[in-house]
Protein backbone atom coordinates (compact mmCIF):
# COMPACT_ATOMS: atom_id res chain seq x y z
CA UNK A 1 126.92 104.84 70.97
CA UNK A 2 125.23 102.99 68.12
CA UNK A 3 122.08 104.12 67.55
CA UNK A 4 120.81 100.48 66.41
CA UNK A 5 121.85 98.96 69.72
CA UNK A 6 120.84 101.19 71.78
CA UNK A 7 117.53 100.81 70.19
CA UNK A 8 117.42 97.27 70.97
CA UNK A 9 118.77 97.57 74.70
CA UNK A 10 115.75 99.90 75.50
CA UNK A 11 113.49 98.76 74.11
CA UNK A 12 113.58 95.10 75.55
CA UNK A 13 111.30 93.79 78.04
CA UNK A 14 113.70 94.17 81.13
CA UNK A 15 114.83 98.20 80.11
CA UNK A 16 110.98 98.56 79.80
CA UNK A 17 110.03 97.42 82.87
CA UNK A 18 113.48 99.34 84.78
CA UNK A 19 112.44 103.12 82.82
CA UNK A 20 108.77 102.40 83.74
CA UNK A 21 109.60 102.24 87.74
CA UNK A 22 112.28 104.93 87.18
CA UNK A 23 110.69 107.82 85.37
CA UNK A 24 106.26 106.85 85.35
CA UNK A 25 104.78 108.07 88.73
CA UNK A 26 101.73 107.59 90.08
CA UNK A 27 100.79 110.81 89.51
CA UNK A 28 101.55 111.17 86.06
CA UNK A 29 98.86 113.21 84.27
CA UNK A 30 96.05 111.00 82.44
CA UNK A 31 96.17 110.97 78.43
CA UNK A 32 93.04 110.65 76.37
CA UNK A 33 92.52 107.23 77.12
CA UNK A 34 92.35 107.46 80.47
CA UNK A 35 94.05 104.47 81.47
CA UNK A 36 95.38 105.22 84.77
CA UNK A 37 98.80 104.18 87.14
CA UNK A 38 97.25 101.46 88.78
CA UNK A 39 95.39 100.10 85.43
CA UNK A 40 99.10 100.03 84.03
CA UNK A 41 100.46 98.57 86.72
CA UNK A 42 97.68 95.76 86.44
CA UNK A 43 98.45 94.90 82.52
CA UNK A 44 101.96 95.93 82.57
CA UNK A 45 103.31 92.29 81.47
CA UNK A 46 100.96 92.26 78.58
CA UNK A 47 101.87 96.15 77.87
CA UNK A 48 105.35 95.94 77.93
CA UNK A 49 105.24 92.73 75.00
CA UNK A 50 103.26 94.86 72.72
CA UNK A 51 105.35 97.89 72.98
CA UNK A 52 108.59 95.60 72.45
CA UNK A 53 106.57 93.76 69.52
CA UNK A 54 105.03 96.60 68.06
CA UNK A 55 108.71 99.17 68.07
CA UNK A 56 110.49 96.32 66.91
CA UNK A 57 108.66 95.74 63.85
CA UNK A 58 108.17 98.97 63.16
CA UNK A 59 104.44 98.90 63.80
CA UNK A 60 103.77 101.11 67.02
CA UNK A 61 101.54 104.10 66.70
CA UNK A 62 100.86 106.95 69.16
CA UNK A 63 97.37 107.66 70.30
CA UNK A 64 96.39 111.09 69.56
CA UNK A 65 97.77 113.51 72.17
CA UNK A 66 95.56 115.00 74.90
CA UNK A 67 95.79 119.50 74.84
CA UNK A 68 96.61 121.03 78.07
CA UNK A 69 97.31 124.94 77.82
CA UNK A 70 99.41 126.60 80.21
CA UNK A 71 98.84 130.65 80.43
CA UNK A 72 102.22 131.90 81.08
CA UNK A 73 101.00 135.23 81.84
CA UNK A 74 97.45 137.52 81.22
CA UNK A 75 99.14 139.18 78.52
CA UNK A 76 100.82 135.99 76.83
CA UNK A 77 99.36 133.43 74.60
CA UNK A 78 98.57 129.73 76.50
CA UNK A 79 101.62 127.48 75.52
CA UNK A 80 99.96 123.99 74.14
CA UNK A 81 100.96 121.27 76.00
CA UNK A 82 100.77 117.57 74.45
CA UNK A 83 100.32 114.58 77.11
CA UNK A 84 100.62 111.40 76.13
CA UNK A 85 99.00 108.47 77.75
CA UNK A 86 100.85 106.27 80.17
CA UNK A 87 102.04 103.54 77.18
CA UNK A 88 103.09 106.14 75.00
CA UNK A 89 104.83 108.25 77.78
CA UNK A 90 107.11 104.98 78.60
CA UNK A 91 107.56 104.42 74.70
CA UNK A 92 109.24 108.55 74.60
CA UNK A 93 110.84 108.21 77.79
CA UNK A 94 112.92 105.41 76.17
CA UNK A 95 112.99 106.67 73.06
CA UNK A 96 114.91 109.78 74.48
CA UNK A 97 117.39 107.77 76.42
CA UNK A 98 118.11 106.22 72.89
CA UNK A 99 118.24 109.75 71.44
CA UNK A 100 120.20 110.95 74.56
CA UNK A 101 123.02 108.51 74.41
CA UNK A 102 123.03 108.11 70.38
CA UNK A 103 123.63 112.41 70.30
CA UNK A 104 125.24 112.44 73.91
CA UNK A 105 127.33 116.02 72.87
CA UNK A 106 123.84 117.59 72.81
CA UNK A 107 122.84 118.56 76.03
CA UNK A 108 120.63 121.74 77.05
CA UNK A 109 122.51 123.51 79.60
CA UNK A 110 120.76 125.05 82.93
CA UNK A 111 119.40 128.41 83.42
CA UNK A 112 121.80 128.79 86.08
CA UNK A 113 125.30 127.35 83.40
CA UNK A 114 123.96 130.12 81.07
CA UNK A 115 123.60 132.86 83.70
CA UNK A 116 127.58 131.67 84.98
CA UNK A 117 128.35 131.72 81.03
CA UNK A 118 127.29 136.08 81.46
CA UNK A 119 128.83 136.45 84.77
CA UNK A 120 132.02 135.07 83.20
CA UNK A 121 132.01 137.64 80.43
CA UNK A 122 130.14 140.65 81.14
CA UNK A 123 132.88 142.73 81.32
CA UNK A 124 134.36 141.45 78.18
CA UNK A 125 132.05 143.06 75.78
CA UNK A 126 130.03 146.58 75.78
CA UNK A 127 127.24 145.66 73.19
CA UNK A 128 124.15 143.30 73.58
CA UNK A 129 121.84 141.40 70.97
CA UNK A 130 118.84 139.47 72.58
CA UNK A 131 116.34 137.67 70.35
CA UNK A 132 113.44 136.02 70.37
CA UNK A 133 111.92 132.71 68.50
CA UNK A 134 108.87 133.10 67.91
CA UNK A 135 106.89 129.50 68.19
CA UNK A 136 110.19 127.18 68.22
CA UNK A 137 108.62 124.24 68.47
CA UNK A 138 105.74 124.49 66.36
CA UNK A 139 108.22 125.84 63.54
CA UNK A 140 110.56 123.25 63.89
CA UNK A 141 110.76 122.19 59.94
CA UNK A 142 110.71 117.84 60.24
CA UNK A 143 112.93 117.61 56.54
CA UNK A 144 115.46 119.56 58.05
CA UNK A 145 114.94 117.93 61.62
CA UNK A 146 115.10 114.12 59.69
CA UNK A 147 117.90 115.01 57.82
CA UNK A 148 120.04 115.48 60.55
CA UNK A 149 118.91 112.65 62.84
CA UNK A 150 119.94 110.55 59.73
CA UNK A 151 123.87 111.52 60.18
CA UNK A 152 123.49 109.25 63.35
CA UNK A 153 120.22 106.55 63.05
CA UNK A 154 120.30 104.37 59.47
CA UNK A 155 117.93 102.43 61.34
CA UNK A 156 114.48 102.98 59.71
CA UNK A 157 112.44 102.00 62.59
CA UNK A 158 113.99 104.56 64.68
CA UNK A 159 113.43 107.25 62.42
CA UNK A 160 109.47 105.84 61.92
CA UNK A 161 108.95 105.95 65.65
CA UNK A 162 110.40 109.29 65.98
CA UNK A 163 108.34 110.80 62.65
CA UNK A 164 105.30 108.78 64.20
CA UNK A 165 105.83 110.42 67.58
CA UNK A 166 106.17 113.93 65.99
CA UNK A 167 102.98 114.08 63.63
CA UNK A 168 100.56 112.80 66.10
CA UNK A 169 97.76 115.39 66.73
CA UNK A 170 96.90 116.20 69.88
CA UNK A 171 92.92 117.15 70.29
CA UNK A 172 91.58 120.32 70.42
CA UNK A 173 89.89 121.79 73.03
CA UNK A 174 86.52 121.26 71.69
CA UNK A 175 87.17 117.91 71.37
CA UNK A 176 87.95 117.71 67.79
CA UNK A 177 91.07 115.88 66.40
CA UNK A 178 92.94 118.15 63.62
CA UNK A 179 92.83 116.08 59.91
CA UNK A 180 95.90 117.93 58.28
CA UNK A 181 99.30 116.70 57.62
CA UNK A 182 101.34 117.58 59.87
CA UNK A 183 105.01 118.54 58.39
CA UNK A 184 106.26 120.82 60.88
CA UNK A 185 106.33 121.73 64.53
CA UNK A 186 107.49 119.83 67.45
CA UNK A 187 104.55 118.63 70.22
CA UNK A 188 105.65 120.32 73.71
CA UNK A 189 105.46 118.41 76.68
CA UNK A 190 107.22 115.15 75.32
CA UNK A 191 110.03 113.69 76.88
CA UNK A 192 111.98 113.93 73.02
CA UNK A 193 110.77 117.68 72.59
CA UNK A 194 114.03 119.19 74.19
CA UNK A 195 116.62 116.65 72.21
CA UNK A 196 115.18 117.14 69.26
CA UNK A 197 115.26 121.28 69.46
CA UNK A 198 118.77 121.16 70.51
CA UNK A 199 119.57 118.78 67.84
CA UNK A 200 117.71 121.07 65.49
CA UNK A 201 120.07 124.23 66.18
CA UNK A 202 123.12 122.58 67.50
CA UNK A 203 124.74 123.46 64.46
CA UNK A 204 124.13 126.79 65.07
CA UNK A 205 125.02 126.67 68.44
CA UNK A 206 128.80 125.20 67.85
CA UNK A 207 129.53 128.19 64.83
CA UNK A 208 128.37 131.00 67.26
CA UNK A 209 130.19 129.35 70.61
CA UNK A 210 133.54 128.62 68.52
CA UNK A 211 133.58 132.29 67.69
CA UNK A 212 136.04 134.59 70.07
CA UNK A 213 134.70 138.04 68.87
CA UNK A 214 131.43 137.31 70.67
CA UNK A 215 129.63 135.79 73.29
CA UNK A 216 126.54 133.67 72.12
CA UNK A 217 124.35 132.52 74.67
CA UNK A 218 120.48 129.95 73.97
CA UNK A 219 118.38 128.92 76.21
CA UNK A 220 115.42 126.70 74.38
CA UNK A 221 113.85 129.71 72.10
CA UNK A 222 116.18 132.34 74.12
CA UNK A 223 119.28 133.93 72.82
CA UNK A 224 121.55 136.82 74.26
CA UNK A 225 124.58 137.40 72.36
CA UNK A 226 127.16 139.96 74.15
CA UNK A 227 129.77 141.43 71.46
CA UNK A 228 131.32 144.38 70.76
CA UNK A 229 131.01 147.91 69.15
CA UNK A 230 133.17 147.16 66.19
CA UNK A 231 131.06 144.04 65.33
CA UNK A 232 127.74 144.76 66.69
CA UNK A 233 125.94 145.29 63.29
CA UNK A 234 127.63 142.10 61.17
CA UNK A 235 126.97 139.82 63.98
CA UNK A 236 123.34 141.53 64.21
CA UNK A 237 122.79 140.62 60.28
CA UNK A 238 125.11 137.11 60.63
CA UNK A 239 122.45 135.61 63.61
CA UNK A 240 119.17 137.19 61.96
CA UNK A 241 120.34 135.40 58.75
CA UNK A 242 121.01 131.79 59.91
CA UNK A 243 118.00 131.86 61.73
CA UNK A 244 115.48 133.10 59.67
CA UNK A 245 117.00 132.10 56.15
CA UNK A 246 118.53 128.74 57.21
CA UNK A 247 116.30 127.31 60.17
CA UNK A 248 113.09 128.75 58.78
CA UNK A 249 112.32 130.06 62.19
CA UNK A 250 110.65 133.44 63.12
CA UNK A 251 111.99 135.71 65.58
CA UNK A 252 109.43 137.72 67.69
CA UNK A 253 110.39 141.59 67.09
CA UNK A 254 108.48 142.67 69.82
CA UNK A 255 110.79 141.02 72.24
CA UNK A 256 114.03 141.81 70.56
CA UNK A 257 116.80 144.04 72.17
CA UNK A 258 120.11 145.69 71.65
CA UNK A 259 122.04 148.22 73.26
CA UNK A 260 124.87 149.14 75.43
CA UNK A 261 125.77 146.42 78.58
CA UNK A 262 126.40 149.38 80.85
CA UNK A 263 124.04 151.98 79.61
CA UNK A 264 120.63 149.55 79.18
CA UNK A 265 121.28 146.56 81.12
CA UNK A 266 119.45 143.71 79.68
CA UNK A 267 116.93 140.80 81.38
CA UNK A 268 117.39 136.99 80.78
CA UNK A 269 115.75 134.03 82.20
CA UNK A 270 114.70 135.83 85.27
CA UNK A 271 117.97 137.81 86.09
CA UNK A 272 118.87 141.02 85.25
CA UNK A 273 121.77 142.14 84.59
CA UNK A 274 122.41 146.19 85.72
CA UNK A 275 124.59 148.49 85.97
CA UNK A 276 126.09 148.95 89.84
CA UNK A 277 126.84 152.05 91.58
CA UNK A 278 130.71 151.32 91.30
CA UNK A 279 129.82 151.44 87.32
CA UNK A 280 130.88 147.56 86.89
CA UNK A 281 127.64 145.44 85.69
CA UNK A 282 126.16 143.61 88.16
CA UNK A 283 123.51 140.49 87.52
CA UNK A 284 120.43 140.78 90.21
CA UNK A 285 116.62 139.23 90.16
CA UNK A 286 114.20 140.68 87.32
CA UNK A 287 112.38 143.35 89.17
CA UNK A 288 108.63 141.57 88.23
CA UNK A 289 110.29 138.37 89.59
CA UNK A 290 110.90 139.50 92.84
CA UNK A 291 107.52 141.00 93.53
CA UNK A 292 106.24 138.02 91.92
CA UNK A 293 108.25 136.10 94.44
CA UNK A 294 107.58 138.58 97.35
CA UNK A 295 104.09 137.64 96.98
CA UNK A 296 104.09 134.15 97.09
CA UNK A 297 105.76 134.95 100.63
CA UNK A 298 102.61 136.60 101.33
CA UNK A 299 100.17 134.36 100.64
CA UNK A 300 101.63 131.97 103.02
CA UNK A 301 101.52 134.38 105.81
CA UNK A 302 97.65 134.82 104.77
CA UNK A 303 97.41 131.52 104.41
CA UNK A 304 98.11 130.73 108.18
CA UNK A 305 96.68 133.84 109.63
CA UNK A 306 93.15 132.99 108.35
CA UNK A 307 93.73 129.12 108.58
CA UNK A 308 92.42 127.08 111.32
CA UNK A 309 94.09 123.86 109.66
CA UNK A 310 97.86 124.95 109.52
CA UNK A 311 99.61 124.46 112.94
CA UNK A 312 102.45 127.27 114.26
CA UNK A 313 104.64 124.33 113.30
CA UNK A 314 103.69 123.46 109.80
CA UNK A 315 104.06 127.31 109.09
CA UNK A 316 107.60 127.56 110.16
CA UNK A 317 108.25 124.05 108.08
CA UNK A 318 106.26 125.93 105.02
CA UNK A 319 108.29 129.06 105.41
CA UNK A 320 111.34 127.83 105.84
CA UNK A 321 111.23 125.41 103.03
CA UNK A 322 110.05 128.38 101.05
CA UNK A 323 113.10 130.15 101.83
CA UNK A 324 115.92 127.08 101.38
CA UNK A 325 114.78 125.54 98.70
CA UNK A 326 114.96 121.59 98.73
CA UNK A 327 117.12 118.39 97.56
CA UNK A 328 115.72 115.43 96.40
CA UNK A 329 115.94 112.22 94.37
CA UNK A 330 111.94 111.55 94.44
CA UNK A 331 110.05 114.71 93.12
CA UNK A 332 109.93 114.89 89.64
CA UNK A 333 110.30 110.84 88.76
CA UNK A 334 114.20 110.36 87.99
CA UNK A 335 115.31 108.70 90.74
CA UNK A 336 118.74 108.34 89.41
CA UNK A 337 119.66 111.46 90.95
CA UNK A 338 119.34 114.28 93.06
CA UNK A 339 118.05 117.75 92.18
CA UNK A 340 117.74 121.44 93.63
CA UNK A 341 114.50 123.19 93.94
CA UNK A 342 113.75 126.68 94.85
CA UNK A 343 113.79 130.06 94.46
CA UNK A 344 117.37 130.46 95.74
CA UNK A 345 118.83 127.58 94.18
CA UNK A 346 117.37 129.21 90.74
CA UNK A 347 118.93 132.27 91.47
CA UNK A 348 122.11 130.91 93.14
CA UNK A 349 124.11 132.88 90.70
CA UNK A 350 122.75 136.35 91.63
CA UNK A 351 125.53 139.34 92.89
CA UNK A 352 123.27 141.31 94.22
CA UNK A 353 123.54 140.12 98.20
CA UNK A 354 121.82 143.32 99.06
CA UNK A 355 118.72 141.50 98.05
CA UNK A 356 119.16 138.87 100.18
CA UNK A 357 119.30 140.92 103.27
CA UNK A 358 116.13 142.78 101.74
CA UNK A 359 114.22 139.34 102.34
CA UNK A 360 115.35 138.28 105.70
CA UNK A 361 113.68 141.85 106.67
CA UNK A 362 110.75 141.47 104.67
CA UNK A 363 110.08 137.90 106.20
CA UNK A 364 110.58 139.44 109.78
CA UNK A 365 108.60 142.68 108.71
CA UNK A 366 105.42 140.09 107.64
CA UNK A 367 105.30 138.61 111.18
CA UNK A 368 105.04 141.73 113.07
CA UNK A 369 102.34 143.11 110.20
CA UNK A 370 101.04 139.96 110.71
CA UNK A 371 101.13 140.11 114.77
CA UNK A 372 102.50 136.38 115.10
CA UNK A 373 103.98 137.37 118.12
CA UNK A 374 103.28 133.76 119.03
CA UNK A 375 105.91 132.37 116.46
CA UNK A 376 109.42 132.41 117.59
CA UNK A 377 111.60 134.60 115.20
CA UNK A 378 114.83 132.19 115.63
CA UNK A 379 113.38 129.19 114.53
CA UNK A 380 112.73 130.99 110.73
CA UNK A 381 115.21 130.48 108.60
CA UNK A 382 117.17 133.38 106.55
CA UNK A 383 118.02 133.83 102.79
CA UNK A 384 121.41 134.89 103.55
CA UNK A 385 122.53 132.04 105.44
CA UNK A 386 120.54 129.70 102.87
CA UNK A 387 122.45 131.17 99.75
CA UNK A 388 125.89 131.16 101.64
CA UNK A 389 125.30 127.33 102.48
CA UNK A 390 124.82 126.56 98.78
CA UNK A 391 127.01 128.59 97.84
CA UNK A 392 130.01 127.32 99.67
CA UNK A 393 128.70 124.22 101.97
CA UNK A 394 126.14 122.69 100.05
CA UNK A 395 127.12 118.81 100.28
CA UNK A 396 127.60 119.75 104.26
CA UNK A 397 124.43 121.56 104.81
CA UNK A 398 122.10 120.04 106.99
CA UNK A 399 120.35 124.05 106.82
CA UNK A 400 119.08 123.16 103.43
CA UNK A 401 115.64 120.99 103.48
CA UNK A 402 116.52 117.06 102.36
CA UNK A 403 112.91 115.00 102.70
CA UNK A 404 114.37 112.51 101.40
CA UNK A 405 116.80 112.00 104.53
CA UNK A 406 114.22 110.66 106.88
CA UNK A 407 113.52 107.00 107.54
CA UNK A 408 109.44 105.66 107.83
CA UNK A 409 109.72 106.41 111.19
CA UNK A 410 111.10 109.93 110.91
CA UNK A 411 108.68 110.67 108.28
CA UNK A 412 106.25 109.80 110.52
CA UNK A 413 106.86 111.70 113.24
CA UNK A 414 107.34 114.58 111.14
CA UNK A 415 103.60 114.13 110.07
CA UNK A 416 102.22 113.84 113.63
CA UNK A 417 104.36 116.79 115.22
CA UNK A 418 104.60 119.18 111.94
CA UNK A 419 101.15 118.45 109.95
CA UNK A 420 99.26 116.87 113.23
CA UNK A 421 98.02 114.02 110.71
CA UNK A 422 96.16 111.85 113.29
CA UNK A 423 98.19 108.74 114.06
CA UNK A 424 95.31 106.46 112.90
CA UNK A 425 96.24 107.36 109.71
CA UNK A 426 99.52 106.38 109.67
CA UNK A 427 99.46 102.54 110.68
CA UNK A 428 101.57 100.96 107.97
CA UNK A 429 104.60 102.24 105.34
CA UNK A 430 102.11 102.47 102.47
CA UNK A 431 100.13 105.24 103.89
CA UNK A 432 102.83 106.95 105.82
CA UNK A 433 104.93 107.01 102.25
CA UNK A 434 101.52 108.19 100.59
CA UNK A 435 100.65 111.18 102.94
CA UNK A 436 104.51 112.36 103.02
CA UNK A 437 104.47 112.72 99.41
CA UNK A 438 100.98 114.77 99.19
CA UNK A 439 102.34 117.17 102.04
CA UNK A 440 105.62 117.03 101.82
CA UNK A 441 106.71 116.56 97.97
CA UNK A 442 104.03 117.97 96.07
CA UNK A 443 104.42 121.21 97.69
CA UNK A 444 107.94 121.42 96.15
CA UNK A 445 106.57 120.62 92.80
CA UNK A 446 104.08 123.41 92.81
CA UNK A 447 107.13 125.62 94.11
CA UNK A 448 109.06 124.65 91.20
CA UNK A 449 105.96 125.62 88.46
CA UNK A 450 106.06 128.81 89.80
CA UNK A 451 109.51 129.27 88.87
CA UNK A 452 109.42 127.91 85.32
CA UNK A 453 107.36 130.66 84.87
CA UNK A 454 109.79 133.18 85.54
CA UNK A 455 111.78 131.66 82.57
CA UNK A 456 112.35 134.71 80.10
């Protein structure tokens, strides 16, 4: 694809208007101007003629950033997160479908495609080399970063949009703004960050995946690279090398690892991969993870025992959904298709089955610890059947939660009988749609944050 036309296809008034309905929610977290979904909505006409104006002469510039920090963990460092407002967010969004069809090779695979990629190879290799980046996005050098988006885009005003997007500060936390040039570094949080990483290392990426003597694996700032003894040291030297010497990135030594497959086992993106009592390696859930996840079961049984809000019936809903995971078009904005959420479907690729069994006990365990006698055991739904239906009947399932399935009407009933939302409040679409998504969607969402955070 051209990057030039592609420029101009997305950036006229029609694509404009067609990303804003597809990918802008509601919802969509404020930037530092404030200007809210329904104040867009208002001036969108005039909006969407200055951002075609403004990109097309070259002209548009970013308002500064607004900082959110996300603590990954109590013993981590907040990750800075960079929200744009609502104009700007439209003006990435369609700046990375530019990017995305211009470099469509690039694409970040899954957790899960990475996890298959081990599976596939485990018993291949005996050796292990896991690294670290320390900061990738912040250390992301832009000459280097430029120099390759100009292999693709002669188009200046696509580069200036992109260079604008990428040295816009985003305000401290004090409220200050940040007065230094910025010539390196990445923002997080924008809809370009990801292409623009991959592009960065993708390079790297196609030298290391040609190569036969090894397996090399990256996932964002991630890397496992499964080899063997013979090679263990060159390849060790050979990755440290490129990365440090050529990319100008850091890796974090603290969190670096090698060793034997079989003898150490390693950990990556959640799983783990250990050694089985037949001696063959055998990939399983991260040990932290599943307490962590064993927990959140918890708190929903304490959540309904010392609730008088939640119903018998919007427990089992809760639990279940907890325990299936979900499908749907509508949660996180792209409409275009349909994706998986949930704790299973993350760890879909697990061998351990053991574990699964482990948690349809533990669920049944809760309720008599719990003394819900008054909740009927069969109508809770069980991990094992859950990961056997995506596993091998997952576009036949009807076990497997699908909210977006149900008409107005179903949805409707589903409030009154499931969340007892009084019937007064649902007397037209527009509220009925509105209420579905608070109780229905957004739970899913918060689901899903929790297991981002289980990402290395």
């Amino acid at each position: 694809m051209s990057a030039s036309s592609e420029f101009k296809k997305y950036y006229s008034i029609y694509k404009l208007e067609e990303a804003f309905k597809l990918y802008i929610k509601h919802d969509s977290a404020l930037g530092i101007d404030k200007m809210t979904y329904n104040n867009f909505v208002e001036n969108q006409k005039q909006i969407f003629e200055i951002i075609n104006r403004k990109v097309t002469l070259g002209t548009y510039r970013f308002t500064a950033y607004k900082e959110k920090l996300i603590l990954k963990s109590r013993n981590s460092y907040p990750r800075l997160i960079s929200i744009p407002t609502l104009r700007d967010k439209l003006v990435l969004k369609s700046l990375h479908l530019v990017l995305s069809n211009t470099f469509s090779e690039i694409k970040q695979p899954l957790p899960q495609e990475c996890i298959q990629d081990i599976k596939n190879c485990k018993d291949k290799f005996n050796k292990f080399i896991k690294l670290d980046i320390s900061d990738f996005y912040g250390n992301i050098r832009h000459g280097i970063l430029i120099d390759k988006l100009k292999k693709k885009i002669k188009k200046e005003e696509i580069l200036s949009l992109i260079k604008e997007a990428i040295t816009t500060p985003t305000y401290l936390g004090d409220g200050g703004k940040t007065q230094e040039i910025i010539t390196q570094g990445v923002p997080q949080g924008l809809s370009i960050s990801n292409i623009l990483a991959n592009l960065y290392l993708h390079n790297l990426d196609l030298d290391f995946q040609e190569r036969e003597d090894l397996k090399y694996i990256r996932y964002v700032d991630d890397i496992i690279i499964m080899c063997t003894e013979e090679n263990f040291k060159k390849v060790y030297k050979e990755i440290k090398y490129e990365l440090e010497g050529i990319y100008n990135l850091q890796l974090n030594i603290d969190k670096e690892e090698k060793g034997d497959i079989k003898e150490n086992g390693f950990n990556f993106l959640g799983y783990a991969l250990k050694n089985s009592s037949n001696g063959t390696p055998k990939l399983t859930v991260k040990e932290s993870n599943s307490k962590r996840f064993e927990n959140s079961i918890v708190k929903i049984f304490a959540k309904y025992k010392h609730s008088k809000r939640m119903s018998p019936e919007q427990f089992i809903f809760t639990i279940n959904n907890k325990i299936t995971g979900s499908i749907s078009s509508k949660v996180n904005g792209d409409k275009n298709k349909e994706f998986r959420y949930g704790w299973l479907f993350y760890f879909s690729q697990m061998e351990d089955t053991e574990f699964l069994y482990h948690l349809d006990w533990f669920v049944r365990n809760l309720l008599d610890k719990f003394q819900l006698d008054h909740i009927d055991k069969k109508k809770i739904k069980k991990f094992s059947k859950a990961f056997n239906e995506i596993k091998y009947n997952f576009k036949e399932s009807t076990y497997i939660h699908r909210p977006d399935d149900l008409n107005v009407q179903e949805k409707k009933a589903l409030l009154e009988s499931i969340f007892k939302v009084p019937n007064k409040d649902l007397n037209n679409e527009r509220n009925i749609e509105k209420i579905y998504s608070k109780l229905v969607y957004k739970p899913i969402l918060e689901y899903e944050k929790d297991i981002s955070s289980i990402i290395s």
